[in-house]
PDB file of N, CA and C in Angstrom:
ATOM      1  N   UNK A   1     -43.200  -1.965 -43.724  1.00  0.00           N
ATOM      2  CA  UNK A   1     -41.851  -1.534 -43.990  1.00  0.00           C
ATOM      3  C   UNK A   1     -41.845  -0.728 -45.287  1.00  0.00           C
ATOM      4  N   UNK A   2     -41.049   0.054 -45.225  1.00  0.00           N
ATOM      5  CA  UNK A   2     -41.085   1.112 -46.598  1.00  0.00           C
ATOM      6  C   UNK A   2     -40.118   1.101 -47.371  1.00  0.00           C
ATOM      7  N   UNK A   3     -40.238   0.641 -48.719  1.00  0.00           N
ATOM      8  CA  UNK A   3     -39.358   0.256 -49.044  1.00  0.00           C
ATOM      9  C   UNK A   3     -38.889   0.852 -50.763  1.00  0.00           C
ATOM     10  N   UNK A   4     -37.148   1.267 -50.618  1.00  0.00           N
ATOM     11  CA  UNK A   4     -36.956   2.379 -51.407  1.00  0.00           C
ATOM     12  C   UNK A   4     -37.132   1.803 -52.961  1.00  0.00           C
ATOM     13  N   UNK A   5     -37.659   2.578 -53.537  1.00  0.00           N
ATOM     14  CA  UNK A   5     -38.303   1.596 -55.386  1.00  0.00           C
ATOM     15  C   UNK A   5     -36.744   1.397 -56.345  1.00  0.00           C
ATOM     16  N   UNK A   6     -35.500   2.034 -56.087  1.00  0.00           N
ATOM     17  CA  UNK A   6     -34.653   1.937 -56.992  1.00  0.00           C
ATOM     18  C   UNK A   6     -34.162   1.110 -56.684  1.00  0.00           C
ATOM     19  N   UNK A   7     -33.584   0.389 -55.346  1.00  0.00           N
ATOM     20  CA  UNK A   7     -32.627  -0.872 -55.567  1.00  0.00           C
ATOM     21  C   UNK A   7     -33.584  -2.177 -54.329  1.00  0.00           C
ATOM     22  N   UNK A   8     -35.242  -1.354 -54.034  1.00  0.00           N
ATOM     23  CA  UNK A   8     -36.168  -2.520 -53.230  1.00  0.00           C
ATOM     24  C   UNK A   8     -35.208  -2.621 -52.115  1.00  0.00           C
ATOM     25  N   UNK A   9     -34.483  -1.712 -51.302  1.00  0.00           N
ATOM     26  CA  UNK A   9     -34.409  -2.417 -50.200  1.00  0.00           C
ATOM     27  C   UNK A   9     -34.754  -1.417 -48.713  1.00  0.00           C
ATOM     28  N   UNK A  10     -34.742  -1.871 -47.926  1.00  0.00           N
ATOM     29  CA  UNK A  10     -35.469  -0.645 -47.097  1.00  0.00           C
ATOM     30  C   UNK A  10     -34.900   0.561 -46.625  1.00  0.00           C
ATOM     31  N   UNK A  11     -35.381   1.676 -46.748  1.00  0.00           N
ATOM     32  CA  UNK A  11     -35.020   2.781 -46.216  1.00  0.00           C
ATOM     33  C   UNK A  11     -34.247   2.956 -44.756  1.00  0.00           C
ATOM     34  N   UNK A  12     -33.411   3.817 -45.191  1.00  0.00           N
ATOM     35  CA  UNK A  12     -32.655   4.166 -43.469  1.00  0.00           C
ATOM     36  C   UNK A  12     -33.529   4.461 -42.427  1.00  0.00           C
ATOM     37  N   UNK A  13     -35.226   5.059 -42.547  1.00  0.00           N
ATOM     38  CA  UNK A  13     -36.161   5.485 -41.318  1.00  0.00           C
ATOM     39  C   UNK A  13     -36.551   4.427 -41.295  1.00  0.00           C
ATOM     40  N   UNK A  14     -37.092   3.577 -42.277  1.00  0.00           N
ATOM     41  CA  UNK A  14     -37.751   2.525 -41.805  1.00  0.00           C
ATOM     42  C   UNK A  14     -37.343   1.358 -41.071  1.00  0.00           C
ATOM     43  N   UNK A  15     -35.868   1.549 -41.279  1.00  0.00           N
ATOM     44  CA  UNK A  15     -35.199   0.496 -39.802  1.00  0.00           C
ATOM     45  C   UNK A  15     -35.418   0.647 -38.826  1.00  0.00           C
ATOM     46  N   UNK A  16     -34.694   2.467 -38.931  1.00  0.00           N
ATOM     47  CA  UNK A  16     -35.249   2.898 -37.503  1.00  0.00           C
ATOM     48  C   UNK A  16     -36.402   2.468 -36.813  1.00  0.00           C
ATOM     49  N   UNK A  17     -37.035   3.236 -37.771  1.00  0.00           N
ATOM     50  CA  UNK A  17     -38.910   2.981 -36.837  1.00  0.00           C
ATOM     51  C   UNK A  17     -39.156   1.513 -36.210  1.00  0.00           C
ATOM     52  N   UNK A  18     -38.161   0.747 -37.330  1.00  0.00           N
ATOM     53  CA  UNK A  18     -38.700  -0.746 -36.907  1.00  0.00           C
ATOM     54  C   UNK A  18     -37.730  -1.000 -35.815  1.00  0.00           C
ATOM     55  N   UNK A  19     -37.265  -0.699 -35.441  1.00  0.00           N
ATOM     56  CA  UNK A  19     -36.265  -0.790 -34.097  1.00  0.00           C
ATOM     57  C   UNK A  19     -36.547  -0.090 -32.692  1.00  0.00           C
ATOM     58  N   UNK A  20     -37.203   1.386 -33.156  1.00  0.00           N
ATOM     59  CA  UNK A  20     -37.767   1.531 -32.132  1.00  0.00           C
ATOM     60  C   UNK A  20     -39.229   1.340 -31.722  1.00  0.00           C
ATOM     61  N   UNK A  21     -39.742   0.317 -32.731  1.00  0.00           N
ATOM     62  CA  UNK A  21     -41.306   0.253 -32.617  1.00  0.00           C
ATOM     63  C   UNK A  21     -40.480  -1.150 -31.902  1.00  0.00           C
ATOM     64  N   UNK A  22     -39.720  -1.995 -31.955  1.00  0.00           N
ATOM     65  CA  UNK A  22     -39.672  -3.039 -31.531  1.00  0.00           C
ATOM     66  C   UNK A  22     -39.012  -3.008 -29.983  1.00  0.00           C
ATOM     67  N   UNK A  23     -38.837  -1.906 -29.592  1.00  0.00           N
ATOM     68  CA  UNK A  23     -37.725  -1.964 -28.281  1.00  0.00           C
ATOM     69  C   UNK A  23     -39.484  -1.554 -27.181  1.00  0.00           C
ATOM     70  N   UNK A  24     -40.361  -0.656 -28.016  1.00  0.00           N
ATOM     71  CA  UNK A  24     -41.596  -0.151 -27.296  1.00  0.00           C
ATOM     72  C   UNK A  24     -42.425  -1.879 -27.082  1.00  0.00           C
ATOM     73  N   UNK A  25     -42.547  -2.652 -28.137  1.00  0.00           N
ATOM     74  CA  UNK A  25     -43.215  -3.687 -28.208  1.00  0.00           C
ATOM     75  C   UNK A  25     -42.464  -4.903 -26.755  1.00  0.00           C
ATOM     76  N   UNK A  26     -40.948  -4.610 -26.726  1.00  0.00           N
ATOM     77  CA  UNK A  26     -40.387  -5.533 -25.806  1.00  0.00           C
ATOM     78  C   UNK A  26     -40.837  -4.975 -24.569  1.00  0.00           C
ATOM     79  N   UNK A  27     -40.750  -3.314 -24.065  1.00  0.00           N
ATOM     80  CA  UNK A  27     -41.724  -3.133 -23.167  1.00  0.00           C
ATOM     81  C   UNK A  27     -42.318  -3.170 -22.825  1.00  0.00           C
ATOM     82  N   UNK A  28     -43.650  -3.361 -23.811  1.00  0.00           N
ATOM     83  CA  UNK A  28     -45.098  -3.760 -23.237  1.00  0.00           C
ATOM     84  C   UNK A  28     -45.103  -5.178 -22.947  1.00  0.00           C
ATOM     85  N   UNK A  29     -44.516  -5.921 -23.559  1.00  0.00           N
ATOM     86  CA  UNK A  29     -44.478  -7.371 -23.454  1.00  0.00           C
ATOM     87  C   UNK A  29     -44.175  -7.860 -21.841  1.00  0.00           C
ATOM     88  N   UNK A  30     -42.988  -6.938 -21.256  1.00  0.00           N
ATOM     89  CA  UNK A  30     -41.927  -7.339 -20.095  1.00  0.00           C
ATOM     90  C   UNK A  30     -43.518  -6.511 -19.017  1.00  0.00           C
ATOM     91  N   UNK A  31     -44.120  -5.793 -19.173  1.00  0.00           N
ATOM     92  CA  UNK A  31     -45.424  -5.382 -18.688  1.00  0.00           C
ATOM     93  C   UNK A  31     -45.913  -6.240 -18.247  1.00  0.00           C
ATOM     94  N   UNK A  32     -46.669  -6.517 -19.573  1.00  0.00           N
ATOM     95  CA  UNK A  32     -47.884  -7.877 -19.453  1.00  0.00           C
ATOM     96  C   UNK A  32     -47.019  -9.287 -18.829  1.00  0.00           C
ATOM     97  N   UNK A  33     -45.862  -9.380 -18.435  1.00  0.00           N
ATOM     98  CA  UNK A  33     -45.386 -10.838 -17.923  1.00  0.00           C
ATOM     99  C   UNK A  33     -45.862 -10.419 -16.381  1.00  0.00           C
ATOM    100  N   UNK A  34     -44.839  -8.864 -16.180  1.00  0.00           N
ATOM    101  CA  UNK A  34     -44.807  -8.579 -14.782  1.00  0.00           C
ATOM    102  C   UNK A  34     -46.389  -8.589 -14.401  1.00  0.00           C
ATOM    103  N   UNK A  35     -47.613  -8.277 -14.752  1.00  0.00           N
ATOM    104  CA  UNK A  35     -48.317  -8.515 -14.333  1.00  0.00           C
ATOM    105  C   UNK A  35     -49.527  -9.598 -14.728  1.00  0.00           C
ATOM    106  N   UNK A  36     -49.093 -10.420 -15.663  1.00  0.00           N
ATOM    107  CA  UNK A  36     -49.656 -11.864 -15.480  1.00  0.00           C
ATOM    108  C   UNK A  36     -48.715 -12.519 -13.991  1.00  0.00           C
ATOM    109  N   UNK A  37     -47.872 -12.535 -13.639  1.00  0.00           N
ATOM    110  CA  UNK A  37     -46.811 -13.455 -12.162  1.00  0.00           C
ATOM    111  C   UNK A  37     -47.367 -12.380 -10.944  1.00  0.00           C
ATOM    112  N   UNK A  38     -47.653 -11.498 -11.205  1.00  0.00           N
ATOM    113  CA  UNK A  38     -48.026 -10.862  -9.894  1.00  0.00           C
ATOM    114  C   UNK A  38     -48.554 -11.523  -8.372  1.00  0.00           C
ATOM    115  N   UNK A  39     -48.825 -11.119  -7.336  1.00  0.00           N
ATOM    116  CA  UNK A  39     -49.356 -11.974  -6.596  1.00  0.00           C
ATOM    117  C   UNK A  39     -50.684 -12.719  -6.473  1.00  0.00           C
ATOM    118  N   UNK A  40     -50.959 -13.706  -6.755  1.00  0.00           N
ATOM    119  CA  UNK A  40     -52.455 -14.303  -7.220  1.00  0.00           C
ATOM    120  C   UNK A  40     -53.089 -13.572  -5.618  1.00  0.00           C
ATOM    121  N   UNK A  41     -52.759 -13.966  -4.957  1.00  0.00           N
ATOM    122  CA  UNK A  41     -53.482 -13.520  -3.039  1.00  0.00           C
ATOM    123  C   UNK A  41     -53.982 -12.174  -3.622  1.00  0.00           C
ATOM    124  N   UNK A  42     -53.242 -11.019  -3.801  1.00  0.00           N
ATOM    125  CA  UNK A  42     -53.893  -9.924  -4.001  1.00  0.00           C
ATOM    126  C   UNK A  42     -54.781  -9.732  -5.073  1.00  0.00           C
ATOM    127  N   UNK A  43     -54.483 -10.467  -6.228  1.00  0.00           N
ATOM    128  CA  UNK A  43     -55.502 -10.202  -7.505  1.00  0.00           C
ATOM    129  C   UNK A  43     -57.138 -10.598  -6.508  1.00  0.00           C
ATOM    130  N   UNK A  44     -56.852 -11.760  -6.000  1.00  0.00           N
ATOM    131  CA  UNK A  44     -58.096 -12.345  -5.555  1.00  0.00           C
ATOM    132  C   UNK A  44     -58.797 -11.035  -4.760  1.00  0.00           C
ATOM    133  N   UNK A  45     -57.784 -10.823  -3.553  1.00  0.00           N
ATOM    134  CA  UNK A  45     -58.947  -9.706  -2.508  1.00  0.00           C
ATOM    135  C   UNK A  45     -58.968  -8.504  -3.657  1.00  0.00           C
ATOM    136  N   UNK A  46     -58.036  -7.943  -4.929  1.00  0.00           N
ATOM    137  CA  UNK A  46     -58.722  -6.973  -5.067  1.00  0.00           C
ATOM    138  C   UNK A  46     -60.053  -6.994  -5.441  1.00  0.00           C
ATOM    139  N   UNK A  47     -60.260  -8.714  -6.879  1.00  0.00           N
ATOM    140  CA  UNK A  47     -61.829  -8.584  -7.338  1.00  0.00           C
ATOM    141  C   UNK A  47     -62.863  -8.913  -6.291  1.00  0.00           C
ATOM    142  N   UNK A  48     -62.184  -9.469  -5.166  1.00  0.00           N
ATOM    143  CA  UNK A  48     -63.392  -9.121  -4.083  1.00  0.00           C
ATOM    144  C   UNK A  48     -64.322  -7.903  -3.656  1.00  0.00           C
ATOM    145  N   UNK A  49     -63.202  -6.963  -3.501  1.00  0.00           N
ATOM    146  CA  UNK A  49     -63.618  -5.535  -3.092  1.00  0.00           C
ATOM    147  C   UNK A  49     -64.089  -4.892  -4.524  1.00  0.00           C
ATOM    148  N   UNK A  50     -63.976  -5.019  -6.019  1.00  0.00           N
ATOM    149  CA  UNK A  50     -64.457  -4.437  -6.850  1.00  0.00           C
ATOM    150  C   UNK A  50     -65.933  -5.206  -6.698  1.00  0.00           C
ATOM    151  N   UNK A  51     -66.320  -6.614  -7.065  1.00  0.00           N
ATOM    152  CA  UNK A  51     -67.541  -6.972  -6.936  1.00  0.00           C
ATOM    153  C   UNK A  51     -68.301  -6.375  -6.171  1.00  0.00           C
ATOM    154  N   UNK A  52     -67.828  -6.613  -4.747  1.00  0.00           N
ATOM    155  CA  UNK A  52     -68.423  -5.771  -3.933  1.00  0.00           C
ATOM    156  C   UNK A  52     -69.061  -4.160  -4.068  1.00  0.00           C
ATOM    157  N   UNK A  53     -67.824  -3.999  -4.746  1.00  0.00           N
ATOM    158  CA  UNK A  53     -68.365  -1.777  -5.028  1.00  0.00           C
ATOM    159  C   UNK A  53     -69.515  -2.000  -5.735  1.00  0.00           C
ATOM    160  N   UNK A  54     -69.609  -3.047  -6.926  1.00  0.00           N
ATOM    161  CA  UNK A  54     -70.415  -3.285  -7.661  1.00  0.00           C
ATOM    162  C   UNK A  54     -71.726  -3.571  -7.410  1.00  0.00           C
ATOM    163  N   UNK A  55     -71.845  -4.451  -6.602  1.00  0.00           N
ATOM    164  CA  UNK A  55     -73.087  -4.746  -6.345  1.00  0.00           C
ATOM    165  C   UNK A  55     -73.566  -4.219  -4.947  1.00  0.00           C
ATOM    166  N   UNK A  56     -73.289  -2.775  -4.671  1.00  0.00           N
ATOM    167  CA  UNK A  56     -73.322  -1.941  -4.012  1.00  0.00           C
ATOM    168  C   UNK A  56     -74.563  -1.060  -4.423  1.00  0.00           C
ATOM    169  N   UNK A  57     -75.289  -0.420  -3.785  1.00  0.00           N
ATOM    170  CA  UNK A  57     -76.650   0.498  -4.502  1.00  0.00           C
ATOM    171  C   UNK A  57     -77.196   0.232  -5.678  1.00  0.00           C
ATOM    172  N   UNK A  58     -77.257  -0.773  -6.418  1.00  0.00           N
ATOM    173  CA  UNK A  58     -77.680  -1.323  -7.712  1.00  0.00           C
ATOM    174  C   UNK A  58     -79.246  -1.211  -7.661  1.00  0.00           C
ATOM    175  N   UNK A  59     -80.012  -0.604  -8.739  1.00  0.00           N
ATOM    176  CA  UNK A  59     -81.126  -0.427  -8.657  1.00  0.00           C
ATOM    177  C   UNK A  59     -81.855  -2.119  -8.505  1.00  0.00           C
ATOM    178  N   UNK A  60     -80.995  -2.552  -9.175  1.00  0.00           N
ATOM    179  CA  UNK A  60     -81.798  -4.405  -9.283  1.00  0.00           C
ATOM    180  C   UNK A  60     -81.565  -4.779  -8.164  1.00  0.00           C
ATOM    181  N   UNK A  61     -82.681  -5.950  -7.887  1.00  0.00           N
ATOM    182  CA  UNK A  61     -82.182  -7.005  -6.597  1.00  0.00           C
ATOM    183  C   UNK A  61     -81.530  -8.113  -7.222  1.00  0.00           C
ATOM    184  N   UNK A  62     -81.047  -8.134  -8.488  1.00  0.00           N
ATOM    185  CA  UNK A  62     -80.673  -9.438  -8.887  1.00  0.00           C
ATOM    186  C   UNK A  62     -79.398  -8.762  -8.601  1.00  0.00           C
ATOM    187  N   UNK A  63     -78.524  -9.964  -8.239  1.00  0.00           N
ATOM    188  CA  UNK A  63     -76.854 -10.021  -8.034  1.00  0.00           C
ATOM    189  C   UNK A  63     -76.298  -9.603  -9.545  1.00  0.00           C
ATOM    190  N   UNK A  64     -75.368  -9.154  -9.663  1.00  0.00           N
ATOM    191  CA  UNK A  64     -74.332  -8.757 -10.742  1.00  0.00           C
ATOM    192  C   UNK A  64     -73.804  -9.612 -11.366  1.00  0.00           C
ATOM    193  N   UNK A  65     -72.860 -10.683  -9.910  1.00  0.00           N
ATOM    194  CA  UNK A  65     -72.087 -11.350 -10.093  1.00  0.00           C
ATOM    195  C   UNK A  65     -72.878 -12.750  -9.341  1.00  0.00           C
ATOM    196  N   UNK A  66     -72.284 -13.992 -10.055  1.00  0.00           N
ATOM    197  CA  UNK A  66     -72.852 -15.600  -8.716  1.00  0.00           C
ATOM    198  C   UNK A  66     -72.247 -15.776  -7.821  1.00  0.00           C
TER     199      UNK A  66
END
């Protein structure tokens, strides 16, 4: 926070900023909920099909994944 030296209290931008840094922060937040609750069924088949891509043409014979 930035804060003005003659009477120490904060500047008119720096509210701002802190208001709209905080409305961006409630967005990402409402993000990360919506996709922590997502559908567990699909999370599952998607890391199926990524493992799979994965251990697809791999020069090793050892597995990637157990």
């Amino acid at each position: 926070m930035v804060y003005n030296i003659k009477n120490s209290a904060p500047s008119v931008m720096a509210v701002e900023g802190t208001e709209e840094q905080r409305l961006k922060n409630q967005a990402a937040l409402q993000l990360l909920r919506t996709w922590r609750t997502e559908d567990e069924q699909e999370q599952t088949e998607t890391w199926t099909v990524i493992k799979a891509a994965l251990e697809e043409d791999r020069l090793s014979d050892r597995p990637l994944f157990q």
